[in-house]
Protein backbone atom coordinates (compact mmCIF):
# COMPACT_ATOMS: atom_id res chain seq x y z
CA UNK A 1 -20.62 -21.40 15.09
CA UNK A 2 -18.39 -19.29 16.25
CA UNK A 3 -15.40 -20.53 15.42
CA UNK A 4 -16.81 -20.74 11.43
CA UNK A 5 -17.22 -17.50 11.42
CA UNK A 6 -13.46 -16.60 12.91
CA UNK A 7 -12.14 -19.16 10.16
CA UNK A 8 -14.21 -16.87 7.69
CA UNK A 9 -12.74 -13.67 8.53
CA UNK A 10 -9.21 -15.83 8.88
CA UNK A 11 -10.01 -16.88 5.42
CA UNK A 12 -11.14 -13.27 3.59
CA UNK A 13 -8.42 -11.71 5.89
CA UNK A 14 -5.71 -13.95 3.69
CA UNK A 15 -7.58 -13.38 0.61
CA UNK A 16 -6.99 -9.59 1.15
CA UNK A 17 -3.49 -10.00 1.83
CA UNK A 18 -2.81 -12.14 -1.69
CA UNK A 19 -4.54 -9.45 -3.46
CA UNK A 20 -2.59 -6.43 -2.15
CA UNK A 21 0.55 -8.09 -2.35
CA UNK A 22 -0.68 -8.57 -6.29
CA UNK A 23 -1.33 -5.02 -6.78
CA UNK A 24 1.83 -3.62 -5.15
CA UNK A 25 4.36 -6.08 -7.51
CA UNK A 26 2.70 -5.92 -10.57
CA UNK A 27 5.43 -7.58 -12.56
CA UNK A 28 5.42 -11.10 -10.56
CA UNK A 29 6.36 -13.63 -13.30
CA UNK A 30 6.96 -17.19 -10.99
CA UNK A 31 4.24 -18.01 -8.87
CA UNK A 32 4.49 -21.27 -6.27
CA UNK A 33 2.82 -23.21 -3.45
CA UNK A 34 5.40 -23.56 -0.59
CA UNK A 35 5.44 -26.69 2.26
CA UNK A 36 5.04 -24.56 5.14
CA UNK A 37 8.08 -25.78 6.60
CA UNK A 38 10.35 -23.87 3.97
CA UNK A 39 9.25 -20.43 5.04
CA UNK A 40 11.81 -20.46 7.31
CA UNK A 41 14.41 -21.48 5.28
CA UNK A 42 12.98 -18.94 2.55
CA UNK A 43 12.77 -15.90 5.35
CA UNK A 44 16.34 -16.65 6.10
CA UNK A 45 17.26 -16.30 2.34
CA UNK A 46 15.84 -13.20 2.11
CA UNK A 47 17.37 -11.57 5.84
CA UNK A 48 20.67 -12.58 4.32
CA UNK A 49 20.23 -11.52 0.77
CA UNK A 50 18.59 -8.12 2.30
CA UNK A 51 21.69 -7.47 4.85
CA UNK A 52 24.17 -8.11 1.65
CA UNK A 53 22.22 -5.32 -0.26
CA UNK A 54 21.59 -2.64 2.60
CA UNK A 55 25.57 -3.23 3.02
CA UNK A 56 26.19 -2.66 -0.84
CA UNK A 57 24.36 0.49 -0.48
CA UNK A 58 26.28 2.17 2.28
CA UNK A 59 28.60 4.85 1.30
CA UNK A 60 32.84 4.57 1.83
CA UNK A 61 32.94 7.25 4.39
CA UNK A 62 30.20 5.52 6.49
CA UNK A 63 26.82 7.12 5.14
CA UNK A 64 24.12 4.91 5.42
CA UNK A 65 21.38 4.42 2.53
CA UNK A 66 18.12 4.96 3.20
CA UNK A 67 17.74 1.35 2.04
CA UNK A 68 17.28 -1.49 4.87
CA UNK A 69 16.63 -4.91 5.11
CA UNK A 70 12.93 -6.10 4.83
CA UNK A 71 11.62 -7.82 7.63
CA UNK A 72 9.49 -10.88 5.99
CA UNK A 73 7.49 -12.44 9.39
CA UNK A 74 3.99 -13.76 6.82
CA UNK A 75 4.28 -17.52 7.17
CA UNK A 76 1.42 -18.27 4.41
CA UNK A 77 2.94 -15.82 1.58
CA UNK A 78 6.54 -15.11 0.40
CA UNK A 79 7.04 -12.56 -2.02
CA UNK A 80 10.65 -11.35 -3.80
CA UNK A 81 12.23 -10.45 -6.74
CA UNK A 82 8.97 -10.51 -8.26
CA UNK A 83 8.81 -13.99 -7.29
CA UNK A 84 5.44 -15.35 -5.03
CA UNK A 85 4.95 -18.04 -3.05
CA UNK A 86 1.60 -19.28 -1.62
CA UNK A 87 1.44 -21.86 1.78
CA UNK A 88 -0.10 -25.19 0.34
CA UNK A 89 -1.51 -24.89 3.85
CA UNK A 90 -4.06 -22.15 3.21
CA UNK A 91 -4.78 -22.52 -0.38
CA UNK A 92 -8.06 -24.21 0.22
CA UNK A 93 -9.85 -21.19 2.33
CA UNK A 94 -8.10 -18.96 0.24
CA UNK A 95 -9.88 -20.41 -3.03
CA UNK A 96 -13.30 -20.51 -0.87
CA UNK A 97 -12.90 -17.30 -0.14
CA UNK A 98 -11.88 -15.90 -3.69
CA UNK A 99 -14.59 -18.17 -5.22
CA UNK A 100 -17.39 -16.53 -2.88
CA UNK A 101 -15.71 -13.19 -3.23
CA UNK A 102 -15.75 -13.33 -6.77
CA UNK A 103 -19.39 -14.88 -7.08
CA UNK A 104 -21.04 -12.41 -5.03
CA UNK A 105 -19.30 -9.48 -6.81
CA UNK A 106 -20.24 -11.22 -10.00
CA UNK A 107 -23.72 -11.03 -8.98
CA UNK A 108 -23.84 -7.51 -8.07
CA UNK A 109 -22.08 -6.49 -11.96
CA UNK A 110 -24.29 -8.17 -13.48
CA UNK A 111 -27.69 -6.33 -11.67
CA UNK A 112 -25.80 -3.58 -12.25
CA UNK A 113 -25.18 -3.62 -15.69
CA UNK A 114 -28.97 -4.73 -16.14
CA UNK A 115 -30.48 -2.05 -14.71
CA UNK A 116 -28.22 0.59 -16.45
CA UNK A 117 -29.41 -0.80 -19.69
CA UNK A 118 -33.46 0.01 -18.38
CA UNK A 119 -35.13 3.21 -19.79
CA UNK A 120 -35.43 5.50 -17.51
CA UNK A 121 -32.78 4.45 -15.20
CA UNK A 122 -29.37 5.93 -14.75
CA UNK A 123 -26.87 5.01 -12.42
CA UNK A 124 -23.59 6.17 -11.85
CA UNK A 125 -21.01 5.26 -14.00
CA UNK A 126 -18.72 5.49 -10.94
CA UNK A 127 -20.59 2.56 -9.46
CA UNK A 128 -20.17 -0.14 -12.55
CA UNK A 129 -16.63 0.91 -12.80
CA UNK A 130 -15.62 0.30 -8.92
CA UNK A 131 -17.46 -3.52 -9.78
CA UNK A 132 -15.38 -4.30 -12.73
CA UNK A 133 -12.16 -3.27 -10.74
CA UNK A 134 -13.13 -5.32 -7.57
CA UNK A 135 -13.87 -8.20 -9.90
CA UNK A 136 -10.78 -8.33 -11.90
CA UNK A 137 -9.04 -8.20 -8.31
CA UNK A 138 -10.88 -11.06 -7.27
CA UNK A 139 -10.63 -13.02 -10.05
CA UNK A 140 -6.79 -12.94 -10.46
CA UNK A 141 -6.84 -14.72 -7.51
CA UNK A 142 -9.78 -17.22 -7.95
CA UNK A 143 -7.61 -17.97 -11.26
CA UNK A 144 -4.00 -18.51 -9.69
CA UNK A 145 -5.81 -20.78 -7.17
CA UNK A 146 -7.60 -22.10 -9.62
CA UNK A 147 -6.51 -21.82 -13.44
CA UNK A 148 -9.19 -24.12 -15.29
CA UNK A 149 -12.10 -21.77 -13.82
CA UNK A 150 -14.02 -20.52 -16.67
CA UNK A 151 -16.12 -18.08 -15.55
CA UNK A 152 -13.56 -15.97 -14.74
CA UNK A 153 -11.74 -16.11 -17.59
CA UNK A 154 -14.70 -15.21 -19.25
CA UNK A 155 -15.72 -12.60 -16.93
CA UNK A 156 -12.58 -10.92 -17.69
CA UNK A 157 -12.66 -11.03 -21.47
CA UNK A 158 -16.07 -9.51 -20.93
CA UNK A 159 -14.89 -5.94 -18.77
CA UNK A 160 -11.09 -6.14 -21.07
CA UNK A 161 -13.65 -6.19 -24.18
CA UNK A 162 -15.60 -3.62 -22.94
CA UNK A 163 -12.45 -1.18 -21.82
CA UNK A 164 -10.86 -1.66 -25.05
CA UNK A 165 -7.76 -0.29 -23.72
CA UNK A 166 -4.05 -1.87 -24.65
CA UNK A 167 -2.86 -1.72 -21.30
CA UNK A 168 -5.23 -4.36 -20.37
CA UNK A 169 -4.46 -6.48 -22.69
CA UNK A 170 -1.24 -6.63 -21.93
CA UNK A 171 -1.99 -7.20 -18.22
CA UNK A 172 -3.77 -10.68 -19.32
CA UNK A 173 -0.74 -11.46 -21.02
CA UNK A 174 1.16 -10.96 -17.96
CA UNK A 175 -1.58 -13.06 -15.70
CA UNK A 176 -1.63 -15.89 -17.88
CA UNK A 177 1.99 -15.80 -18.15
CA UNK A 178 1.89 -16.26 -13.90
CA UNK A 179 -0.67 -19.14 -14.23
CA UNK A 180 1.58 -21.17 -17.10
CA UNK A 181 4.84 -20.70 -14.77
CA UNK A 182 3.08 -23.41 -12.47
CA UNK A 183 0.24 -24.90 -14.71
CA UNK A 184 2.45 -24.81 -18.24
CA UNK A 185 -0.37 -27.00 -19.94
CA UNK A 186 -3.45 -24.93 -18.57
CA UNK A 187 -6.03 -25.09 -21.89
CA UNK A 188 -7.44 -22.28 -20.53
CA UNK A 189 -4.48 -19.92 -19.83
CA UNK A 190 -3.06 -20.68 -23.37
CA UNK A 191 -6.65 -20.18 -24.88
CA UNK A 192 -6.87 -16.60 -23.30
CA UNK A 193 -3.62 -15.55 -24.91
CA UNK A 194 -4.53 -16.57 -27.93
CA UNK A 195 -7.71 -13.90 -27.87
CA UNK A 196 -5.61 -11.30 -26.34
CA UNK A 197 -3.12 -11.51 -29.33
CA UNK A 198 -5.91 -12.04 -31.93
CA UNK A 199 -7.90 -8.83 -30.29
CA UNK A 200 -4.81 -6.90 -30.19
CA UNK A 201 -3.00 -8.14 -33.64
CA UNK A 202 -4.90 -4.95 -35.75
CA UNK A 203 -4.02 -1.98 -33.41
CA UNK A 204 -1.26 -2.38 -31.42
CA UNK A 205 2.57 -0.86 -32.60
CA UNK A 206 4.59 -3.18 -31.29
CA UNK A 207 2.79 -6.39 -32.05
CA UNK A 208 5.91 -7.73 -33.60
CA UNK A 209 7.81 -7.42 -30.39
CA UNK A 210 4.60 -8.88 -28.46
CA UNK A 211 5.64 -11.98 -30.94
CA UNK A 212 8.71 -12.39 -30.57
CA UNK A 213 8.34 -12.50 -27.01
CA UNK A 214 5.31 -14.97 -27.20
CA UNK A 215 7.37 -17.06 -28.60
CA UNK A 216 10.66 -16.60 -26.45
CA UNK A 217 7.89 -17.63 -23.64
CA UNK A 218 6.99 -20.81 -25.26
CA UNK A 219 10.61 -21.76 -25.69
CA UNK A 220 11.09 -20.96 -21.76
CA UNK A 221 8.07 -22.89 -20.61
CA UNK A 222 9.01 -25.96 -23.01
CA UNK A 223 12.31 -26.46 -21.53
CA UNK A 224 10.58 -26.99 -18.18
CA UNK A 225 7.71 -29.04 -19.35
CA UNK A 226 8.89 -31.55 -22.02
CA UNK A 227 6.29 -32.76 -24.68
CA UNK A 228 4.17 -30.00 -23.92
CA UNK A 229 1.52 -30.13 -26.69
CA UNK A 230 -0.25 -27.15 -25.81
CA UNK A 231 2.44 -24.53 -25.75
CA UNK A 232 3.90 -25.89 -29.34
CA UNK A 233 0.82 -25.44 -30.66
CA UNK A 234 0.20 -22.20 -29.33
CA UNK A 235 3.72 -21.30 -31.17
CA UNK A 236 2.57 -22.69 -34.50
CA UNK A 237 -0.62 -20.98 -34.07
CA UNK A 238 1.74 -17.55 -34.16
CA UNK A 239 3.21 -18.18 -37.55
CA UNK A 240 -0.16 -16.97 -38.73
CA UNK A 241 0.55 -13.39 -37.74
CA UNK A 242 4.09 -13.27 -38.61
CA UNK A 243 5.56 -11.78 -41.62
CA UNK A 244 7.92 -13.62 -43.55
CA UNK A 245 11.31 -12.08 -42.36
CA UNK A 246 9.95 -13.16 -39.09
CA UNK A 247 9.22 -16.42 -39.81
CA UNK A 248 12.86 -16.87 -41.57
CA UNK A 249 14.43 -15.43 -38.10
CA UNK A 250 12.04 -18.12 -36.18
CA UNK A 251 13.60 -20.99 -38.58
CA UNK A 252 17.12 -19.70 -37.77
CA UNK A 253 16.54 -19.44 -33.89
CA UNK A 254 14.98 -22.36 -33.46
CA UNK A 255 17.75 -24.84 -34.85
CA UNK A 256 19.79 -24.39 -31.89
CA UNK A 257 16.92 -25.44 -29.28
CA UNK A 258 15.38 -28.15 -31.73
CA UNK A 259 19.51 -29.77 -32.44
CA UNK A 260 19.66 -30.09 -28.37
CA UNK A 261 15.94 -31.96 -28.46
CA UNK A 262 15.86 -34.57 -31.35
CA UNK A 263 13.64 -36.78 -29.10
CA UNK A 264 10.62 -33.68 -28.82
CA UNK A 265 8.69 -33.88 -32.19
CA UNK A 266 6.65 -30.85 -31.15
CA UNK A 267 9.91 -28.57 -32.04
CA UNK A 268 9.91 -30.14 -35.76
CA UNK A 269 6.34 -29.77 -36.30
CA UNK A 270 6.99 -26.09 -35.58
CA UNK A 271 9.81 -26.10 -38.08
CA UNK A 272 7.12 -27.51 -40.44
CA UNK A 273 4.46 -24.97 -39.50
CA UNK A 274 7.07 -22.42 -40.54
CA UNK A 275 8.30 -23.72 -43.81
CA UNK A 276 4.93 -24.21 -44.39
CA UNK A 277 4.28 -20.34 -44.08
CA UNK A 278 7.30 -19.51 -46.31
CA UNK A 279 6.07 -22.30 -49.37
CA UNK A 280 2.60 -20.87 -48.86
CA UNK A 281 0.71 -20.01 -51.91
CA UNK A 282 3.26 -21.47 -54.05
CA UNK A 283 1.36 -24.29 -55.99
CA UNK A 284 3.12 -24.61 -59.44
CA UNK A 285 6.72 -24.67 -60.50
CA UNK A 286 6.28 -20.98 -62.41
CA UNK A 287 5.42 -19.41 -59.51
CA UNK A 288 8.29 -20.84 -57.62
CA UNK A 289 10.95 -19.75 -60.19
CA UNK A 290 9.22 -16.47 -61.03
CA UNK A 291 11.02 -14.45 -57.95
CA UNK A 292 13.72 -13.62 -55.79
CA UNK A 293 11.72 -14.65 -52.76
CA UNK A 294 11.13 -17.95 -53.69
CA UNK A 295 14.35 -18.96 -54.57
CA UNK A 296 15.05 -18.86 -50.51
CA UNK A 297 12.17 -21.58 -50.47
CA UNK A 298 14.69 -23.83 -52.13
CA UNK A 299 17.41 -22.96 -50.38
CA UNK A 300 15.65 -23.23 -46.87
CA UNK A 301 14.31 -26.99 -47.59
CA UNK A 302 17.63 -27.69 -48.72
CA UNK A 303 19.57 -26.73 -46.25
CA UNK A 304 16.85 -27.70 -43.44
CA UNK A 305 17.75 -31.21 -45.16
CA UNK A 306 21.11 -31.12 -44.71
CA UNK A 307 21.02 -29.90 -41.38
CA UNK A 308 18.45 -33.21 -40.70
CA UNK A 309 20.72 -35.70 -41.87
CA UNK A 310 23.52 -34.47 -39.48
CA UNK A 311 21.39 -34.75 -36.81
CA UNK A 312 20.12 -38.26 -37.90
CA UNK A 313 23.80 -39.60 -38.18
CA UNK A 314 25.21 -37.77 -34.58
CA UNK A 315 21.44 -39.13 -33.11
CA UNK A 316 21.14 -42.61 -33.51
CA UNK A 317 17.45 -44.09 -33.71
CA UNK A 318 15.59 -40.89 -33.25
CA UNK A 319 12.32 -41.23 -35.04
CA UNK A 320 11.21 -37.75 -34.75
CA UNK A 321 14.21 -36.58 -37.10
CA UNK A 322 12.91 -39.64 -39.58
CA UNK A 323 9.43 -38.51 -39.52
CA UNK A 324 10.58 -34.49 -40.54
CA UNK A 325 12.73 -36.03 -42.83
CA UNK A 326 9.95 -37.31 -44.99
CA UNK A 327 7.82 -33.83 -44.65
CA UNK A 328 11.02 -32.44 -46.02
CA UNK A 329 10.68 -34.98 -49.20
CA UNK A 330 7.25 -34.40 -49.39
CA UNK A 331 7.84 -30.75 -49.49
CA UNK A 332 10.60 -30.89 -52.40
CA UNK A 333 8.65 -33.37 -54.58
CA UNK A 334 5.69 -31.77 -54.28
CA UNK A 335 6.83 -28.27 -55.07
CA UNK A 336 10.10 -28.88 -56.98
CA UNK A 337 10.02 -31.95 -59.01
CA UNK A 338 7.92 -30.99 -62.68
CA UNK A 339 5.73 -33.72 -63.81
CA UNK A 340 6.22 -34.92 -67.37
CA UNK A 341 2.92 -33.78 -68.45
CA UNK A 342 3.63 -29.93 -67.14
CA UNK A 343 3.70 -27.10 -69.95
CA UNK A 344 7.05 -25.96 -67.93
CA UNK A 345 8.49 -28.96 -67.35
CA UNK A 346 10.90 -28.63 -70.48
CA UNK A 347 11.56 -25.44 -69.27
CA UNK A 348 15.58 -24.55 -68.02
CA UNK A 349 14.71 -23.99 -64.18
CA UNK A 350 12.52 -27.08 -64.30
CA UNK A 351 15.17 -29.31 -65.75
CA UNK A 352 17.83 -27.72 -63.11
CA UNK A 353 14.89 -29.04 -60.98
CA UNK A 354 14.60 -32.35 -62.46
CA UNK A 355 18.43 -32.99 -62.31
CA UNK A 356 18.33 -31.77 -58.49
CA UNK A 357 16.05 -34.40 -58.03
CA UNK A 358 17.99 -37.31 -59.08
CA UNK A 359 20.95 -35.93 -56.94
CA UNK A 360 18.32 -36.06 -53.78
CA UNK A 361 17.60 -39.52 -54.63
CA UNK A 362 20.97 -40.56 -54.78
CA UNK A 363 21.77 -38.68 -51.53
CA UNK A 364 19.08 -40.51 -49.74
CA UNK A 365 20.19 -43.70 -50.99
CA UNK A 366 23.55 -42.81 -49.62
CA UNK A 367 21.97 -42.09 -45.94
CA UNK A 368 20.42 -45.39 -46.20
CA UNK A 369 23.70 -47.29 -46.76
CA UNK A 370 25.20 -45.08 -43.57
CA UNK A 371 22.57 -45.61 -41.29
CA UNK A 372 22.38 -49.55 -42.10
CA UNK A 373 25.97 -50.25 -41.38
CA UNK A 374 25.55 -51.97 -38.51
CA UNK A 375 28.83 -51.94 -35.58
CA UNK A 376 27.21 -53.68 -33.04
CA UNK A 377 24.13 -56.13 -33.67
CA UNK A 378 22.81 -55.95 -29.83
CA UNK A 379 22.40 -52.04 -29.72
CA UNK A 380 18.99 -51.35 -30.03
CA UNK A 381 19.53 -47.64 -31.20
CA UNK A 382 21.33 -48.94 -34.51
CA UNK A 383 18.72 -51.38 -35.38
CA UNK A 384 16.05 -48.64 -35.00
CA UNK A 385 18.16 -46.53 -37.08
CA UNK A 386 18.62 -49.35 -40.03
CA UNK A 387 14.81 -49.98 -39.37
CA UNK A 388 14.01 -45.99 -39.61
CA UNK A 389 16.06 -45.83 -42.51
CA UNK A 390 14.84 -48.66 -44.76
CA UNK A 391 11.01 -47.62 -43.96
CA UNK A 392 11.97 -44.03 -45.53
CA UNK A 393 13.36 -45.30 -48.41
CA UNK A 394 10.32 -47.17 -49.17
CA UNK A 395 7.87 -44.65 -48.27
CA UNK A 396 9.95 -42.68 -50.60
CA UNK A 397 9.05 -44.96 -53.86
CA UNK A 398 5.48 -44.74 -53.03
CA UNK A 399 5.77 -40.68 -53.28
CA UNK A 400 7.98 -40.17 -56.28
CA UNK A 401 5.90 -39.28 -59.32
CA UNK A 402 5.13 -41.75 -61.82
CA UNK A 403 6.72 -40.33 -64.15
CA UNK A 404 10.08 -40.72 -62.01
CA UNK A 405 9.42 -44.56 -60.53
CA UNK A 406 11.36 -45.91 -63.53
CA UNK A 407 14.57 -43.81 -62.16
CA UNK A 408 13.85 -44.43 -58.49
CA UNK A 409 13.89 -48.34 -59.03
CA UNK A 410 17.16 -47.99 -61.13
CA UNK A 411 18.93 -46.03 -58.30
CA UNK A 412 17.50 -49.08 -56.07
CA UNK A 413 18.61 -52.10 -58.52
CA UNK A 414 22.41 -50.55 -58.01
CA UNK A 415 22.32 -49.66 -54.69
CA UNK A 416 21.28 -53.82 -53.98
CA UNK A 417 18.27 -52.29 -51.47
CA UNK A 418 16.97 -55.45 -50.78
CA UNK A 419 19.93 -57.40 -49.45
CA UNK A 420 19.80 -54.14 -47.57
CA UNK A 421 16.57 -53.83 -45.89
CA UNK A 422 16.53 -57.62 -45.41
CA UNK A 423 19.65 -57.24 -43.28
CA UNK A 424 18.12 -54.34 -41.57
CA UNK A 425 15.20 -56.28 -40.44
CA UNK A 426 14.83 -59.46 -41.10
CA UNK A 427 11.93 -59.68 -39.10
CA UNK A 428 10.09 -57.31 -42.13
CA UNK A 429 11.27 -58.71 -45.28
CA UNK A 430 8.12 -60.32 -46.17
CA UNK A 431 6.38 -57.01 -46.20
CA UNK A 432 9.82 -55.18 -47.66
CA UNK A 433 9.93 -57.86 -50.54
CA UNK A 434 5.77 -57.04 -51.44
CA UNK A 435 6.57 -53.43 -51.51
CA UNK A 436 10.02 -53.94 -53.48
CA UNK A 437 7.43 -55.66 -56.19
């Protein structure tokens, strides 16, 4: 019994310790669990990085800085450059402890705020106020031992609701930010971002900046965890809120990331999200041609198309670049092509339109005759490129209006598209020839 109780103390004694070191570094950003064997390795690091810094800060005539080397002798946490790591070898009391901790503190706030809402009964504000603090201590660190715990997310929307103040706002930003450096595809952590930026998004100055650096923090945590579905669509979830200079910078910045990850269709569904934004509202052909603005919806789709095909010819057999591809199409048929039986279709910017068109269909055409040239028969990447490229081109002649079909299938007779996609894949030309028909 008694030695329970010792590994008790042990175990609120460590909890104590992981929330002071908390409060004194506010800005920690990385958070790890450590073997216990590295913390000497790790103390080492930091003796030697220390000693190179209280050198740098000694004076040329001798004068020593006030500054010395920290002497790091904790074995369960490690904590520099705003950097923490936990021992994997206490993180089980440590979450027994925060969980009781943050339970029995729970309890006591909740009483609390019961009997302050009784007639008759006033208690000191001073009281209610030292719970909420104790319990947003506690559960920051029931949460980084523990990120999918929902009461304490929700415990902490309640008292950040209630406070209505911007600096703790921000501070959730900054603790879900710690959980997503080691659990990048927490549900909950992403979730509780989203309704700090949402409560935020009507009062706060700088809520473009808060953007931008959402989604610089997405971009971070996606190069570290690939195909990470939660954190792209936490970014396309943004384009709501931004305006449309922002979401035109967003296009531009992302091109470089998305041109070094063809294989990661999350980045191009982001792309979509955000031409999406810019073409939104714009249903007809007037409205497209009636401003300025929209004139840069033309000129984004077309060169976002350009830019596509490069990367389909240097990337060989990428799907994902095939599959944007065709929500590029789908984009300029259905918002640039006039159908026959539209009051503006005889109109001068819908014939430039119309004329645009056939030069799309011949450029496509053109990619299909590039990507089905085939060098080596054995490498698998060219005959999913040939196979990529003849399934476009026949999706394509099921989305062309009608009143265009008659020009598509003359573009095909020349181009011989048959002997084409039955060289492609010979495997498919029974179900190439019935859609040919």
């Amino acid at each position: 019994m008694s030695e329970e109780s010792d590994s008790k103390v042990e175990a609120m004694d460590l909890l104590c310790q992981l929330e002071d070191i908390l409060e004194s570094d506010a800005l920690i950003d990385e958070l790890g669990f450590i073997h216990p064997s590295q913390f000497p390795l790790l103390k080492e690091e930091s003796d030697i990085s220390c000693n190179l810094s209280y050198e740098a800060h000694q004076s040329e005539d001798g004068v020593v800085s006030p500054v010395e080397p920290s002497k790091q002798d904790n074995i369960y946490f490690w904590n520099r450059d705003h950097k923490l790591g936990i021992s994997t070898h206490v993180l089980l009391p440590l979450y027994r402890a925060a969980k009781q901790a943050f339970f029995i503190t729970f309890k006591q706030y909740r009483m609390c705020d019961n009997q302050s809402g009784k007639v008759g009964i006033c208690l000191p504000s001073s009281s209610c106020d030292h719970l909420e603090s104790t319990l947003l201590r506690h559960s920051k660190s029931l949460l980084l031992l523990s990120c999918d715990f929902m009461t304490a997310w929700n415990c902490r929307k309640l008292i950040v609701s209630k406070k209505q103040q911007l600096s703790m706002f921000l501070d959730e930003l900054l603790l879900s930010g710690l959980v997503l450096s080691y659990s990048p595809k927490s549900e909950q952590a992403w979730t509780h971002r989203r309704w700090v930026i949402k409560s935020i998004s009507a009062n706060c100055s700088n809520f473009k900046e808060i953007l931008g650096k959402e989604s610089e923090l997405v971009e971070k945590i996606a190069e570290r965890s690939k195909m990470n579905y939660r954190a792209w669509n936490h970014r396309c979830w943004l384009v709501s809120y931004m305006t449309i200079d922002q979401v035109l910078c967003e296009l531009r910045k992302s091109r470089s990331w998305s041109a070094l990850h063809v294989a990661d269709n999350c980045c191009f569904n982001y792309r979509r999200r955000l031409l999406l934004r810019i073409m939104e509202g714009q249903s007809c052909l007037e409205d497209t041609v009636s401003c300025g603005h929209n004139v840069n919806i033309v000129q984004a789709l077309k060169d976002e198309l350009d830019w596509n095909e490069t990367l389909i010819k240097r990337y060989v057999g990428r799907e994902a670049l095939w599959l944007h591809r065709r929500f590029l199409s789908t984009c300029w048929i259905n918002n640039f092509v006039p159908d026959s039986g539209d009051e503006s279709y005889h109109s001068k910017e819908a014939i430039g339109l119309y004329h645009d068109f056939g030069t799309f269909l011949q450029n496509e055409l053109c990619l299909l005759h590039s990507c089905s040239t085939f060098v080596d028969d054995d490498f698998v990447d060219v005959q999913a490129q040939a196979a990529h490229s003849a399934c476009y081109i026949l999706w394509l002649k099921v989305q062309v209006p009608k009143s265009l079909v008659n020009q598509l299938q003359e573009k095909i007779r020349d181009a011989d598209l048959k002997t084409l996609l039955n060289k492609s894949c010979p495997e498919r030309s029974s179900l190439f020839n019935y859609f040919m028909n």
